[in-house]
C-alpha atoms as a PDB file:
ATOM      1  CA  UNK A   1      -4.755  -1.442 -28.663  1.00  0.00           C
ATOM      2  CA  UNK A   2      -4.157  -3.994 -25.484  1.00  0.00           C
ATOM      3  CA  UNK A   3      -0.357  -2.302 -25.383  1.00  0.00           C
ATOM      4  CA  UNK A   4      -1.918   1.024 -24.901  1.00  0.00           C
ATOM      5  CA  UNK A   5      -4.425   0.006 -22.919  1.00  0.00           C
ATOM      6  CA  UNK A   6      -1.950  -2.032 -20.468  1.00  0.00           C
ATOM      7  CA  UNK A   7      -0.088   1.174 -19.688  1.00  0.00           C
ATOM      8  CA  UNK A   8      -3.323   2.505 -18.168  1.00  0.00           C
ATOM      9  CA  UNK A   9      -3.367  -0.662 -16.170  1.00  0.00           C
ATOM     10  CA  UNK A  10      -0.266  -0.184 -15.107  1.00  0.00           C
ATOM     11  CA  UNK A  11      -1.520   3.854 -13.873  1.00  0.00           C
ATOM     12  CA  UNK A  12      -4.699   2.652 -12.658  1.00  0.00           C
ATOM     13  CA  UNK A  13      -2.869   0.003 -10.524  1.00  0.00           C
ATOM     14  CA  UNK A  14      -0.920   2.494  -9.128  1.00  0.00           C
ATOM     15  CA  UNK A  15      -3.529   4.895  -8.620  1.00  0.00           C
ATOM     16  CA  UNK A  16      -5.213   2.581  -6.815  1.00  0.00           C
ATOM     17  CA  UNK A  17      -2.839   0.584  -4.777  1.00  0.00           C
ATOM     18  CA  UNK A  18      -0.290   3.820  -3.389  1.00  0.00           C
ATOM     19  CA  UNK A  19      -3.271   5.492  -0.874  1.00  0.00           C
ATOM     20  CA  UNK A  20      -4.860   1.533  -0.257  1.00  0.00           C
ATOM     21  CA  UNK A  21      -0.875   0.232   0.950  1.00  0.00           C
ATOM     22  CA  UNK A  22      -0.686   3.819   2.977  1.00  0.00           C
ATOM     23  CA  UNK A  23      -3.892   2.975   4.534  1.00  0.00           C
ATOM     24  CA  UNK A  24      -2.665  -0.258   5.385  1.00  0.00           C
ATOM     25  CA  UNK A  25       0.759   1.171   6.559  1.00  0.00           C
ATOM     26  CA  UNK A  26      -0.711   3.672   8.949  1.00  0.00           C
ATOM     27  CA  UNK A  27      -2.726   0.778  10.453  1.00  0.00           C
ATOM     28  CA  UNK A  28      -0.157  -1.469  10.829  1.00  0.00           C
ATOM     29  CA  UNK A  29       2.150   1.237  12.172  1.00  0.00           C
ATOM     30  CA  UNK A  30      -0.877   2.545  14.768  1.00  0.00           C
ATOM     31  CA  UNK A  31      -1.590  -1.087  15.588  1.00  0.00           C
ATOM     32  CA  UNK A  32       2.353  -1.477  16.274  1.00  0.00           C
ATOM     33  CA  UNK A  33       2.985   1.215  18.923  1.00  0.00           C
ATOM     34  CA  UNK A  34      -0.316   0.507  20.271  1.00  0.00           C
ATOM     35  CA  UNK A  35       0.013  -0.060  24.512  1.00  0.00           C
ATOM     36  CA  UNK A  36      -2.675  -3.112  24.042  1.00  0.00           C
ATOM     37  CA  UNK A  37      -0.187  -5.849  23.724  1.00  0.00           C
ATOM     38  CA  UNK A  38      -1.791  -8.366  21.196  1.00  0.00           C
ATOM     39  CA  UNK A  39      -2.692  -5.564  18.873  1.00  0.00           C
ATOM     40  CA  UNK A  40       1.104  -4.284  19.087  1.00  0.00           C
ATOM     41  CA  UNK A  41       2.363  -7.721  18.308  1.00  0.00           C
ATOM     42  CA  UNK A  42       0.052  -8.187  15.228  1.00  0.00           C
ATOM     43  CA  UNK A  43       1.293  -4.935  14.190  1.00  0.00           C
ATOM     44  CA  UNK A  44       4.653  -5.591  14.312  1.00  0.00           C
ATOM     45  CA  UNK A  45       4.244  -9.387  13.085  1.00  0.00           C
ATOM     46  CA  UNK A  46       2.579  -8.048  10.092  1.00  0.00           C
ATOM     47  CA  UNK A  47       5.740  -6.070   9.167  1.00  0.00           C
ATOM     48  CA  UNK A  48       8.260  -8.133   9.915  1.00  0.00           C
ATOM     49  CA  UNK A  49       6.928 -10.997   8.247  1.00  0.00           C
ATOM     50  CA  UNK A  50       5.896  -9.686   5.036  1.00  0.00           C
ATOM     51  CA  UNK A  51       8.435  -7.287   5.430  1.00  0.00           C
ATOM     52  CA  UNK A  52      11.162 -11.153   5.483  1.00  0.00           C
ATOM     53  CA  UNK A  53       9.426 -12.493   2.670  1.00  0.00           C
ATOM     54  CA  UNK A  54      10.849 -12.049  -0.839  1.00  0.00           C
ATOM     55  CA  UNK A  55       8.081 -10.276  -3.318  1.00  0.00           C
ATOM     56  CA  UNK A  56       7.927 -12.149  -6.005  1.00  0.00           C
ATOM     57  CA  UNK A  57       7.298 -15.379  -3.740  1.00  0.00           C
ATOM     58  CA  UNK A  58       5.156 -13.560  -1.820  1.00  0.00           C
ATOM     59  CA  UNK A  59       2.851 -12.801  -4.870  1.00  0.00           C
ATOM     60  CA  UNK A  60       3.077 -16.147  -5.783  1.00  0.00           C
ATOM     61  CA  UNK A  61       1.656 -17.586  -2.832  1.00  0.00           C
ATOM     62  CA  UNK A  62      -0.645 -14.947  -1.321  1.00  0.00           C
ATOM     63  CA  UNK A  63      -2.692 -14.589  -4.928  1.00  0.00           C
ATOM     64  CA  UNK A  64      -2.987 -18.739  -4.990  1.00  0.00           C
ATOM     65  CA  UNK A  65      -3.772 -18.697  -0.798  1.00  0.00           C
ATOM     66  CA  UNK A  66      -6.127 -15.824  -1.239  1.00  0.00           C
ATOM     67  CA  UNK A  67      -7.752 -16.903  -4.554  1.00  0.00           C
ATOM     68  CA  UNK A  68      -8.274 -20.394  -3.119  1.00  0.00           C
ATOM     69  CA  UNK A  69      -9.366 -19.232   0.355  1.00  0.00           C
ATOM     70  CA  UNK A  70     -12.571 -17.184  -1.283  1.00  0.00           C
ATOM     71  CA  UNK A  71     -13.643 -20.461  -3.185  1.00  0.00           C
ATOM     72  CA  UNK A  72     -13.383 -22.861  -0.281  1.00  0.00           C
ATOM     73  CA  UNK A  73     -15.939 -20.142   1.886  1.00  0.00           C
ATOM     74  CA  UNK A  74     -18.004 -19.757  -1.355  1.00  0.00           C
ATOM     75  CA  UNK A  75     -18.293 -23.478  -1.819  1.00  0.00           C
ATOM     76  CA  UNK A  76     -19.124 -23.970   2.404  1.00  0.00           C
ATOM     77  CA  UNK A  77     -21.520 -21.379   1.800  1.00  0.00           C
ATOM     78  CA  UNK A  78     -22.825 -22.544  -1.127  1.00  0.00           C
ATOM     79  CA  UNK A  79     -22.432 -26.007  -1.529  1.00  0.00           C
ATOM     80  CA  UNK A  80     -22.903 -27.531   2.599  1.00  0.00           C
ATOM     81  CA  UNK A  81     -23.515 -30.690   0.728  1.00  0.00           C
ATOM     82  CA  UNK A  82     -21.193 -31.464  -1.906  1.00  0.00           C
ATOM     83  CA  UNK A  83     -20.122 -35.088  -1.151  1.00  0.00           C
ATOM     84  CA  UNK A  84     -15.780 -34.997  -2.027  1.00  0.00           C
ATOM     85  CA  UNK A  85     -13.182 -33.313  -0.801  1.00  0.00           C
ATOM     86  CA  UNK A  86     -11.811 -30.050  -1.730  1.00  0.00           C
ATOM     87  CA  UNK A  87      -8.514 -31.049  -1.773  1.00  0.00           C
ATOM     88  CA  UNK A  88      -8.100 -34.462  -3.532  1.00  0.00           C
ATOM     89  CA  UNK A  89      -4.331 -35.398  -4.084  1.00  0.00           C
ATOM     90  CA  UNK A  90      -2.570 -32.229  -5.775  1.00  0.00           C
ATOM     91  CA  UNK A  91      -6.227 -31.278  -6.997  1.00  0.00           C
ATOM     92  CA  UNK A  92      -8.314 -28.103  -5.879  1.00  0.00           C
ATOM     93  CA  UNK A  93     -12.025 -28.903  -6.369  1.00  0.00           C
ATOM     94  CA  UNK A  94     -15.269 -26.903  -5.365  1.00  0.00           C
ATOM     95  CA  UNK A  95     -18.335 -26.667  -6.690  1.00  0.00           C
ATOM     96  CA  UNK A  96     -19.135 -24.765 -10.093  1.00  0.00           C
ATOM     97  CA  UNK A  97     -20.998 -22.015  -7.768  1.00  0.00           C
ATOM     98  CA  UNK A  98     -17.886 -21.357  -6.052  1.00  0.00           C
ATOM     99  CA  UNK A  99     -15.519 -20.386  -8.438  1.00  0.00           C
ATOM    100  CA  UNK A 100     -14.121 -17.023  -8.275  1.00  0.00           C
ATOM    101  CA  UNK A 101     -15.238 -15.810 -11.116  1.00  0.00           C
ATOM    102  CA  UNK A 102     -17.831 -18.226 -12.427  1.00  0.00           C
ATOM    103  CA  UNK A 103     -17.118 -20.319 -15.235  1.00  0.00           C
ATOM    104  CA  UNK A 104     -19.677 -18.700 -17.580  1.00  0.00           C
ATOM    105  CA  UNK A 105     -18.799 -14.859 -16.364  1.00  0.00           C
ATOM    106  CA  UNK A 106     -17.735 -12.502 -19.546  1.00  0.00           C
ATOM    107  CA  UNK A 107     -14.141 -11.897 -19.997  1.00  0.00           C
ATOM    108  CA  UNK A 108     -14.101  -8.685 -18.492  1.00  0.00           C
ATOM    109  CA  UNK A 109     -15.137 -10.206 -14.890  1.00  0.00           C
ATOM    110  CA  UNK A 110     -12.368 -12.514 -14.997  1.00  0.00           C
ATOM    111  CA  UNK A 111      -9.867 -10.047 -15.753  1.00  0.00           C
ATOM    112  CA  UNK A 112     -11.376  -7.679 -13.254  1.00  0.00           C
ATOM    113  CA  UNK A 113     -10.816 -10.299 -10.527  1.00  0.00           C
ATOM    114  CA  UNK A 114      -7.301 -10.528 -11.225  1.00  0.00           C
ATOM    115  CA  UNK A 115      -7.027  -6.964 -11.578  1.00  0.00           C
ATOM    116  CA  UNK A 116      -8.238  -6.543  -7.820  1.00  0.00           C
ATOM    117  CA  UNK A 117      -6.630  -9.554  -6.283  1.00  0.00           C
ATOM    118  CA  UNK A 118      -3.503  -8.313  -7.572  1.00  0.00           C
ATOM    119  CA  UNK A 119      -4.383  -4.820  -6.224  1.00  0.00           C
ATOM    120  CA  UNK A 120      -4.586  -6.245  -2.865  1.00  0.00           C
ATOM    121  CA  UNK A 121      -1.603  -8.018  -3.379  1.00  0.00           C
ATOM    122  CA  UNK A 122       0.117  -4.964  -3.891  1.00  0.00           C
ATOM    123  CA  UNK A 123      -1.045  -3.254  -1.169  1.00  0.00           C
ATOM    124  CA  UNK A 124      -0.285  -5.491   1.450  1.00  0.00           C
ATOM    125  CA  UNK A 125       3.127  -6.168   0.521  1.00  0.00           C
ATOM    126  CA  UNK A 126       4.235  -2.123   0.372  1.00  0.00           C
ATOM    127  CA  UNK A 127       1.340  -1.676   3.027  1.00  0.00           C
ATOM    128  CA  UNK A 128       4.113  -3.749   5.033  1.00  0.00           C
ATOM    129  CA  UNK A 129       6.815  -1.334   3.856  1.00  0.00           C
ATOM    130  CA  UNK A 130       5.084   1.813   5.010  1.00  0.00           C
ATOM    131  CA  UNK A 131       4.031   0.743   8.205  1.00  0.00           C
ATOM    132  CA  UNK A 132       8.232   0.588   9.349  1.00  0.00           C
ATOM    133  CA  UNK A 133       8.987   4.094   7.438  1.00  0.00           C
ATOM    134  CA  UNK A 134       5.597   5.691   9.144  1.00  0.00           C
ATOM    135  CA  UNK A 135       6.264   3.608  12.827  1.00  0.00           C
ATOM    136  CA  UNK A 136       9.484   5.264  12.577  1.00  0.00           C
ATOM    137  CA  UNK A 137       8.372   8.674  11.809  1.00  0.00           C
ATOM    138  CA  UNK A 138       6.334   8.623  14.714  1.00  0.00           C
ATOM    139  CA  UNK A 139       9.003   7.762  16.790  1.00  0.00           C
ATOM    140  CA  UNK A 140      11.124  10.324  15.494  1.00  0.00           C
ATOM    141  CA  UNK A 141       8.643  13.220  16.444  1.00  0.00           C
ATOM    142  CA  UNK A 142      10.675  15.264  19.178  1.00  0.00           C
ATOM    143  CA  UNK A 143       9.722  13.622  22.675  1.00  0.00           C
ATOM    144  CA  UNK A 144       9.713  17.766  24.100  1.00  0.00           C
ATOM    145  CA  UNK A 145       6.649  18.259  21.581  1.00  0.00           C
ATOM    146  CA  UNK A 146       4.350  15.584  22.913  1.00  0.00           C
ATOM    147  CA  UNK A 147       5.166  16.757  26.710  1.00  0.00           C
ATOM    148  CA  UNK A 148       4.597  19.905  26.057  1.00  0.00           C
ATOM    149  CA  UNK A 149       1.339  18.705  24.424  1.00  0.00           C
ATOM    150  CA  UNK A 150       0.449  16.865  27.591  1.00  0.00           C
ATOM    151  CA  UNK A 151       1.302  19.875  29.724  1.00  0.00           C
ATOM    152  CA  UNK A 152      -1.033  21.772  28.134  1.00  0.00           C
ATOM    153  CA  UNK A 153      -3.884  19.129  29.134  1.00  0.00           C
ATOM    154  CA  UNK A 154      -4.146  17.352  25.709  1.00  0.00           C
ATOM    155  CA  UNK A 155      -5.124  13.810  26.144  1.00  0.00           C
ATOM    156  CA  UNK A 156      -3.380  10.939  24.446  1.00  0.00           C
ATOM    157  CA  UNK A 157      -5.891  10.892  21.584  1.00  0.00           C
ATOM    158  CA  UNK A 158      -5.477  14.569  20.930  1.00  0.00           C
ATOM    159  CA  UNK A 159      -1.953  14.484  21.242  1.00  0.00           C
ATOM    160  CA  UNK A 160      -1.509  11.683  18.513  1.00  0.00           C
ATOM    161  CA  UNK A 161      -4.146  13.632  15.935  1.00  0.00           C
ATOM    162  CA  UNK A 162      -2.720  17.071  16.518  1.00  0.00           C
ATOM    163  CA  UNK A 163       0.821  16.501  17.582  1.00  0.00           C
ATOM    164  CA  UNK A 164       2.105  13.149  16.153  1.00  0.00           C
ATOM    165  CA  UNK A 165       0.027  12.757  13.284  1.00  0.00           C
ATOM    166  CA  UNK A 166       0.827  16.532  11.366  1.00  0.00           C
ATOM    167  CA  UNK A 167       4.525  15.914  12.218  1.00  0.00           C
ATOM    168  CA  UNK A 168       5.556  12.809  11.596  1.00  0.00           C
ATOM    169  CA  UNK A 169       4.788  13.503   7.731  1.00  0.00           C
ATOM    170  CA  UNK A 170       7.599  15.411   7.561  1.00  0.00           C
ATOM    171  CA  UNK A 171      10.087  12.168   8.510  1.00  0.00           C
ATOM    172  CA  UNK A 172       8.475   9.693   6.689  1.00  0.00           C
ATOM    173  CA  UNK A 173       7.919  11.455   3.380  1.00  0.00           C
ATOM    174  CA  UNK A 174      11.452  11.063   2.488  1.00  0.00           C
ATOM    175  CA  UNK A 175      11.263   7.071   3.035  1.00  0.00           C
ATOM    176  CA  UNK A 176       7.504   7.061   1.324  1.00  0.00           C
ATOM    177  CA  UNK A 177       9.127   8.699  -1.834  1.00  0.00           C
ATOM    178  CA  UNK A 178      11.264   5.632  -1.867  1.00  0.00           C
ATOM    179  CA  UNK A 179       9.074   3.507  -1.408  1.00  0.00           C
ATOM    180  CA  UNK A 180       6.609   4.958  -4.465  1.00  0.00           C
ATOM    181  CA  UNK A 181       9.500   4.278  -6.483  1.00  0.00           C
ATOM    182  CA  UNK A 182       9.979   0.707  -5.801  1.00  0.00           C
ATOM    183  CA  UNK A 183       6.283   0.063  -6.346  1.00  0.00           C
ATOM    184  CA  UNK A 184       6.352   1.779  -9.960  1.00  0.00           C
ATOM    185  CA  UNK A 185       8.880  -0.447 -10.609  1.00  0.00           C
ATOM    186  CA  UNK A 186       7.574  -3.475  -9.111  1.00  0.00           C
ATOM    187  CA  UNK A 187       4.412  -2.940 -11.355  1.00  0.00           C
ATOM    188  CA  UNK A 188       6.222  -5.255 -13.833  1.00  0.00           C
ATOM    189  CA  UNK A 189       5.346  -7.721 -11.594  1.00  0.00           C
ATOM    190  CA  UNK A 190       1.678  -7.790 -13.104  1.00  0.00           C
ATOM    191  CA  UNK A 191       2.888  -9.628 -15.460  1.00  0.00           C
ATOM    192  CA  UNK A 192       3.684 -12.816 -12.689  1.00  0.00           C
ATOM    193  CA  UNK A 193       0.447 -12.704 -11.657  1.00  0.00           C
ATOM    194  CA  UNK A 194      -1.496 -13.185 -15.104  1.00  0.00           C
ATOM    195  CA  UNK A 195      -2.474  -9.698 -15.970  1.00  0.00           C
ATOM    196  CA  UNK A 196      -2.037  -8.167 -19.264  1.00  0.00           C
ATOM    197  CA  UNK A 197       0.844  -5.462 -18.370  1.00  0.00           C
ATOM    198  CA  UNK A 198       2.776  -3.692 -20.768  1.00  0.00           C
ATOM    199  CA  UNK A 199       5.752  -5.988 -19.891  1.00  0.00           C
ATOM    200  CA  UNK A 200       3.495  -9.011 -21.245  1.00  0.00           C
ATOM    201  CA  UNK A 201       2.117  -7.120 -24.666  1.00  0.00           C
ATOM    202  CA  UNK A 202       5.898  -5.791 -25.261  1.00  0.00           C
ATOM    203  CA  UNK A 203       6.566  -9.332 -25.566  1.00  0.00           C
ATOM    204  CA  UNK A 204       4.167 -10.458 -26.842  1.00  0.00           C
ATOM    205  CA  UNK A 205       4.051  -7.676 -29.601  1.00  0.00           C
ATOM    206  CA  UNK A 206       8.025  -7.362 -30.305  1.00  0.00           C
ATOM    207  CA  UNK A 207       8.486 -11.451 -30.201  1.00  0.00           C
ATOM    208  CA  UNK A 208       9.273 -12.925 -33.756  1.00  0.00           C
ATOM    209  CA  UNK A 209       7.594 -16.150 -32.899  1.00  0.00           C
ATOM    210  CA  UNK A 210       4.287 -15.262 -31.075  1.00  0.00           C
ATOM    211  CA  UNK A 211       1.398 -17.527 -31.735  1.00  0.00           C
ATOM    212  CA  UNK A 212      -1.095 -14.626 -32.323  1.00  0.00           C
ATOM    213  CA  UNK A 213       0.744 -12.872 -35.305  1.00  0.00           C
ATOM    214  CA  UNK A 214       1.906 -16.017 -37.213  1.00  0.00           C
ATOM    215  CA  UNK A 215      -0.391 -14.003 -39.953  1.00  0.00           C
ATOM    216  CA  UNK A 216       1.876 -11.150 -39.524  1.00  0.00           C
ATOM    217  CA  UNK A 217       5.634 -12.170 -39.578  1.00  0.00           C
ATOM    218  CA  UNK A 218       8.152  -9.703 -38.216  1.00  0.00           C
ATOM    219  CA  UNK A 219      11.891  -9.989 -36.962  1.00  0.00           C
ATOM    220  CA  UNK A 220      12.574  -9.847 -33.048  1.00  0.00           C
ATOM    221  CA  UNK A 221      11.020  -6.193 -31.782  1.00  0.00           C
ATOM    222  CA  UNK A 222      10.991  -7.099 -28.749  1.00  0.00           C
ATOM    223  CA  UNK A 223      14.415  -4.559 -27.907  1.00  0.00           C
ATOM    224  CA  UNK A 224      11.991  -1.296 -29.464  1.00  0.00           C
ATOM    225  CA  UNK A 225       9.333  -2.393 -27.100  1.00  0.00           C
ATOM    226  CA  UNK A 226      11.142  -2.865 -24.138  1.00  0.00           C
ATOM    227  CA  UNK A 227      13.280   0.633 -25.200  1.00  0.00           C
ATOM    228  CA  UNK A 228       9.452   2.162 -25.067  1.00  0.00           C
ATOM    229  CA  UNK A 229       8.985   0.718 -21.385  1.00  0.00           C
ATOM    230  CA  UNK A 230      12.626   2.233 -20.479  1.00  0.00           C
ATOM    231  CA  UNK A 231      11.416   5.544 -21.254  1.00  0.00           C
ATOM    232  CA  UNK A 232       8.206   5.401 -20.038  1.00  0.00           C
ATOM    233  CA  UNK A 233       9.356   4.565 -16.944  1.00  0.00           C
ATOM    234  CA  UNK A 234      12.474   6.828 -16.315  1.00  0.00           C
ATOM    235  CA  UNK A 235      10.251   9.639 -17.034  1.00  0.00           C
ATOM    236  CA  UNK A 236       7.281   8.786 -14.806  1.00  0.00           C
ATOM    237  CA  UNK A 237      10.177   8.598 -12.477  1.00  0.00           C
ATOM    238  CA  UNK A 238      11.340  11.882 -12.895  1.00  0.00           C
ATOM    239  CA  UNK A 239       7.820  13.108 -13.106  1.00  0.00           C
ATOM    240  CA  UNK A 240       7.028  11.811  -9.686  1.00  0.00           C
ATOM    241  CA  UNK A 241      11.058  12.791  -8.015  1.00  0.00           C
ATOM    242  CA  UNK A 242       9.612  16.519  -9.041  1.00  0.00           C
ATOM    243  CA  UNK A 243       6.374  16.489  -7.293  1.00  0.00           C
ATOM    244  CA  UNK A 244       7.585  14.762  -4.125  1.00  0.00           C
ATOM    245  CA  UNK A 245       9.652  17.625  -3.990  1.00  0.00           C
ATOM    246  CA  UNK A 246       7.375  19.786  -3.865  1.00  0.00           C
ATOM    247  CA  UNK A 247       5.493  18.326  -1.270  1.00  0.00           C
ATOM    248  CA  UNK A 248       8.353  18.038   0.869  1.00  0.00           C
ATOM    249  CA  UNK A 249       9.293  21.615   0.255  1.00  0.00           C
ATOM    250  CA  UNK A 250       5.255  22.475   1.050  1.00  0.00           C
ATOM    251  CA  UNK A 251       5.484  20.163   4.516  1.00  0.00           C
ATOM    252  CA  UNK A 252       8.929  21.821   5.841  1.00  0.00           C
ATOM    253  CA  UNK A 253       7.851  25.366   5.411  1.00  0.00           C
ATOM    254  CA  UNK A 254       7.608  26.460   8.750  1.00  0.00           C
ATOM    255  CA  UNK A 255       9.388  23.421  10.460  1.00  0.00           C
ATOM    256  CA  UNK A 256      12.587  23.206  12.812  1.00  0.00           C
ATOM    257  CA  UNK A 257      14.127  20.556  10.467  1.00  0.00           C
ATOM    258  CA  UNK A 258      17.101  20.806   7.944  1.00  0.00           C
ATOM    259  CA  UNK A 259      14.991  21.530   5.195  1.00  0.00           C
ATOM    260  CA  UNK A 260      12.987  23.916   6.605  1.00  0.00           C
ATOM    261  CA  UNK A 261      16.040  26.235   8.072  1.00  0.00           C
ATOM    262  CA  UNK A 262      17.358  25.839   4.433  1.00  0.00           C
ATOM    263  CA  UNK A 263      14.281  27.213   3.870  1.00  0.00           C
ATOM    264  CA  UNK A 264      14.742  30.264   5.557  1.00  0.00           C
ATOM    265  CA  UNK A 265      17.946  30.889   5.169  1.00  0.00           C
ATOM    266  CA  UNK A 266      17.086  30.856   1.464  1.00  0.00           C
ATOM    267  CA  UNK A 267      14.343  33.554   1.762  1.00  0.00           C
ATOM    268  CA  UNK A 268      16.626  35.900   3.530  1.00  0.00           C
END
C-alpha cells in the first residue's frame, strides 16, 4: 500500500509545487525588470544564484538551512533562557519545544513536515527557472505593442496587466513546458530528501535483502519495479506533451506568431 500511495505523493507534489514555483517565477521575474534598483538586483540575484547552484546540492543544503533556521527562531521564541549554545562543536541543540515537529507529534506530522519543506524546496529551485523563461518572455513582447499602448494613454501599470502580461504567455509557454518536464523528473529527488517516493518503496519493495521482508524472501525485483516507474513516467510525459499542446494551440489562436499564421493558413 505505501508504493501506491507514494505515486500520489509524487502527483500531489507536483500538483502542488508547478503553480507555487510559477508564483515564485513571476515574482522574481517582476521583481527583476523592476526600475527600483535594489528590488531588480534581488530579482535577478535570486535567479542567477539558484539558477548556478547544482539541484541536488541545493536540496541538500536549503532543507538542512531551512529546517534548522525554523528551530533556532522557535527555540529564541520559546526558550529566551536556555543556558548552552545552539551550536556546540558539530552538534545542533535547541530546546525540546523547538523542534520542528515535536518529539512526541504522530507520525503523520512528521512526514507532513517533510512533505512541505520539500514542497518549498521545489518551488524555489524551478521558481528560479521560471523567473529567466517568463523575464524573457516579457522582453520578447514586440516593443511597437507597448508604444502603441502608451499612445493610447495607458499607464505603465495598465500597460504591463493588459499588454505584457496576456502576451508574454505565448513566449514563455514553450520554455515552461520544458521546464514541467524537468520537474516530473526531478520528483525522484524526494527520495534525497527523506520522503517515501516511489523511487524509495521500488527499492525497498524489489530489493532481495531489505530488512522489512526478511519474513518474506524474494530474488532481486528491484528491475520490475523500476520497469513500473519507466512507464509511469514516459506516459505522464506524453500525457502532459499532449495537453501543453493544446494550450499552446488555444494561446496562438489569433496571434501574429509562427504558430498562429500556421494556424490560419491551416483553416483556409
Amino acid at each position: 500500500m505505501g508504493f501506491y500511495v507514494s505515486f500520489g505523493t509524487v502527483l500531489l507534489l507536483l500538483a502542488i509545487t508547478a503553480p507555487l514555483a510559477l508564483s515564485f517565477g513571476f515574482g522574481g521575474a517582476m521583481a527583476a525588470r523592476s526600475p527600483i534598483a535594489p528590488l531588480s538586483w534581488i530579482g535577478k540575484a535570486y535567479i542567477a544564484i539558484v539558477r548556478g547552484v547544482p539541484d541536488i546540492a541545493f536540496f541538500l543544503f536549503f532543507v538542512i538551512a531551512l529546517d534548522q533556521g525554523i528551530e533556532v527562531l522557535r527555540h529564541y521564541a520559546k526558550c529566551p533562557d536556555w543556558p548552552d549554545a545552539i551550536r556546540q562543536g558539530n552538534d545542533f541543540l535547541v530546546c525540546p519545544e523547538a523542534k520542528m515537529p515535536l518529539g512526541n507529534a504522530p507520525q503523520w506530522v512528521h512526514e507532513s513536515y517533510g512533505f512541505m519543506v520539500a514542497v518549498f524546496t521545489f518551488a524555489i529551485v524551478f521558481g528560479a527557472f521560471a523567473a529567466n523563461v517568463i523575464f524573457g518572455a516579457m522582453r520578447a513582447v514586440p516593443r511597437a505593442q507597448l508604444e502603441t499602448a502608451e499612445a493610447y494613454g495607458m499607464t505603465r501599470r495598465q500597460t504591463f496587466w493588459r499588454i505584457v502580461v496576456p502576451q508574454m504567455w505565448v513566449f514563455a509557454l514553450p520554455g515552461l513546458g520544458n521546464l514541467w518536464m524537468v520537474l516530473i523528473k526531478a520528483t525522484p529527488l524526494l527520495f534525497l530528501l527523506g520522503v517515501e517516493d516511489i523511487v524509495y518503496w521500488a527499492r525497498e519493495l524489489g530489493s532481495s535483502k531489505a530488512p522489512r521482508f526478511t519474513d518474506y524472501p524474494h530474488g532481486d525485483w528491484r528491475m520490475w519495479y523500476f520497469l513500473v516507474l519507466l512507464v509511469f513516467y514516459l506516459a505522464f510525459t506524453r500525457v502532459s506533451e499532449i495537453v501543453l499542446d493544446r494550450v499552446m494551440r488555444r494561446l496562438t489562436r489569433g496571434q501574429a506568431t509562427a504558430a498562429g499564421e500556421a494556424q490560419r493558413k491551416a483553416a483556409l
